[in-house]
C-alpha atoms as a PDB file:
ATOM      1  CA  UNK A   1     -23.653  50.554  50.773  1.00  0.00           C
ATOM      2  CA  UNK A   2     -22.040  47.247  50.170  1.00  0.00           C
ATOM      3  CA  UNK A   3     -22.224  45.961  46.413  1.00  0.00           C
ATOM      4  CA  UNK A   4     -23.217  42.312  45.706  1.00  0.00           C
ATOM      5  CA  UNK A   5     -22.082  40.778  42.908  1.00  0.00           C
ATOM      6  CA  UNK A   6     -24.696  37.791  41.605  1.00  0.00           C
ATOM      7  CA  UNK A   7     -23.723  34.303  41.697  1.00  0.00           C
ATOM      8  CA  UNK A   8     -22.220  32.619  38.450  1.00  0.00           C
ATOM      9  CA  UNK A   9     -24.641  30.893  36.191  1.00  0.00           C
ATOM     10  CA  UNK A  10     -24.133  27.207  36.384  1.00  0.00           C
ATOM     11  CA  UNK A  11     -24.511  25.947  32.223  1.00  0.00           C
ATOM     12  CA  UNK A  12     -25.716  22.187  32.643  1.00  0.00           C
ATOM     13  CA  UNK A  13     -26.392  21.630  29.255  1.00  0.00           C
ATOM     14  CA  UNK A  14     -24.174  18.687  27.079  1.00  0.00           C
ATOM     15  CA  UNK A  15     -21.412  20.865  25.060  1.00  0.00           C
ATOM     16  CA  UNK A  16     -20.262  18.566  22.244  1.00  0.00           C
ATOM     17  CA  UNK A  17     -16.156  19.157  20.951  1.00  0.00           C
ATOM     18  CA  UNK A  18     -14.616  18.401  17.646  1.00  0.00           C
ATOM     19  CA  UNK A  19     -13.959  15.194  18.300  1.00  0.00           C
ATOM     20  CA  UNK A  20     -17.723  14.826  19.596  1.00  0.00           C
ATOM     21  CA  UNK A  21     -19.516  15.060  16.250  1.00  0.00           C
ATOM     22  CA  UNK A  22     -19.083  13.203  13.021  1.00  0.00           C
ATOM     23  CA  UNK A  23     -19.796  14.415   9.802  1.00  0.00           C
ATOM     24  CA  UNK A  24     -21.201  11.509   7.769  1.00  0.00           C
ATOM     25  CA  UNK A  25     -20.976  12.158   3.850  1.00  0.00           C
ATOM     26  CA  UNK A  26     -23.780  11.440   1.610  1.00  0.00           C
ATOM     27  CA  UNK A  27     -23.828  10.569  -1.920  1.00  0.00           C
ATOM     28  CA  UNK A  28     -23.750  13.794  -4.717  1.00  0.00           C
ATOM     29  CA  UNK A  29     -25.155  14.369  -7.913  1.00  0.00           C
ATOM     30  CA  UNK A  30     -22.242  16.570  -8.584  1.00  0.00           C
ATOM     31  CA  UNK A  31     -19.556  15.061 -10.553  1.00  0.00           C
ATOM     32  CA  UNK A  32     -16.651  17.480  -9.614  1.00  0.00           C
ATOM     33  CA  UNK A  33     -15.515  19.414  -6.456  1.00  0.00           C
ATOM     34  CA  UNK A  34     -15.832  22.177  -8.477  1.00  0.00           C
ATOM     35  CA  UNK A  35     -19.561  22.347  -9.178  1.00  0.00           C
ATOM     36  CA  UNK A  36     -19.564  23.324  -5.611  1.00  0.00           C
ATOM     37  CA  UNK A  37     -19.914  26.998  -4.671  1.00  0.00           C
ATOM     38  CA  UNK A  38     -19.884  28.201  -0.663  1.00  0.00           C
ATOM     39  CA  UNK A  39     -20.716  31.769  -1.243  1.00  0.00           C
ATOM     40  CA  UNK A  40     -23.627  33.353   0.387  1.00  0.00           C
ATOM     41  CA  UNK A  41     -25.806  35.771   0.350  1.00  0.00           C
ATOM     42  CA  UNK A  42     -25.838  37.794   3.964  1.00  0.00           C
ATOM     43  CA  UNK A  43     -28.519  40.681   4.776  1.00  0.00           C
ATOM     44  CA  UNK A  44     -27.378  42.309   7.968  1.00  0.00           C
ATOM     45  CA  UNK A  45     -29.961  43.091  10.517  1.00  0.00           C
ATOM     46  CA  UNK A  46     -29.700  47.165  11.628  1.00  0.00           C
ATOM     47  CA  UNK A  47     -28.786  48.290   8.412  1.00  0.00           C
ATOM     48  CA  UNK A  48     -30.587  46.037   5.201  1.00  0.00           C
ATOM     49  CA  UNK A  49     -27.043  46.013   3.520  1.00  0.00           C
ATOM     50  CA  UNK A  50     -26.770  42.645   1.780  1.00  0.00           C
ATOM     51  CA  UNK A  51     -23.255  41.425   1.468  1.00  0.00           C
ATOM     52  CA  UNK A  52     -22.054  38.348  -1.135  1.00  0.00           C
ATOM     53  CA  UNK A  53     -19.321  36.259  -0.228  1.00  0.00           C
ATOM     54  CA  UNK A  54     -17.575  33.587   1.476  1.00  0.00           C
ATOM     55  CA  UNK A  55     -18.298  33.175   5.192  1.00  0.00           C
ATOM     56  CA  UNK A  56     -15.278  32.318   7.353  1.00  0.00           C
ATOM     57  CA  UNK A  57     -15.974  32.025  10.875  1.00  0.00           C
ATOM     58  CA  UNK A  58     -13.006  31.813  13.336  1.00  0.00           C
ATOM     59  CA  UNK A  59     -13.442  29.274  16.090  1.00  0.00           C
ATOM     60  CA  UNK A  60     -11.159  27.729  18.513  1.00  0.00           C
ATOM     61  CA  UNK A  61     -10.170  24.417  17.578  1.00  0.00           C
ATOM     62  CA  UNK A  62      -7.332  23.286  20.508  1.00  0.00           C
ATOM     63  CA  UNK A  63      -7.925  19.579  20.044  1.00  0.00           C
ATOM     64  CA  UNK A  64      -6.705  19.928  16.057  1.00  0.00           C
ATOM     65  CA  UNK A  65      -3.244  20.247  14.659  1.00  0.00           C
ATOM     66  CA  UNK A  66       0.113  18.377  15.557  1.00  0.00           C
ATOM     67  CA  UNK A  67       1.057  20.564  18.617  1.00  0.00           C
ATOM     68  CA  UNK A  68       0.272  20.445  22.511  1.00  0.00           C
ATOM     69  CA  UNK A  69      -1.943  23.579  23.497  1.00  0.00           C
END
């Protein structure tokens, strides 16, 4: 028997890059950096175990920093 392999998926939808977006900031009621606080509260899915922390989420950025990729 001969094996087919299925044809690639062709993604049409826009993808947007770093330098595609613009964050825009707003106006703060905080009066320091400081006040600010990124930790988060994360309940995993299979097993209910909640985890506090900071989120850091790796992501490729080749467009950003002072060298040719």
């Amino acid at each position: 028997p001969v094996a087919y392999r299925a044809m690639p998926r062709i993604e049409t939808e826009m993808k947007l890059d770093f330098k595609d977006v613009l964050f825009r900031p707003k106006r703060s009621s905080l009066s320091s950096r400081a006040q600010v606080s990124v930790e988060r509260p994360i309940t995993f899915k299979n097993s209910k175990q909640t985890w506090s922390g900071v989120p850091i989420i790796a992501a490729n950025m080749d467009t950003i920093g002072t060298f040719e990729v």
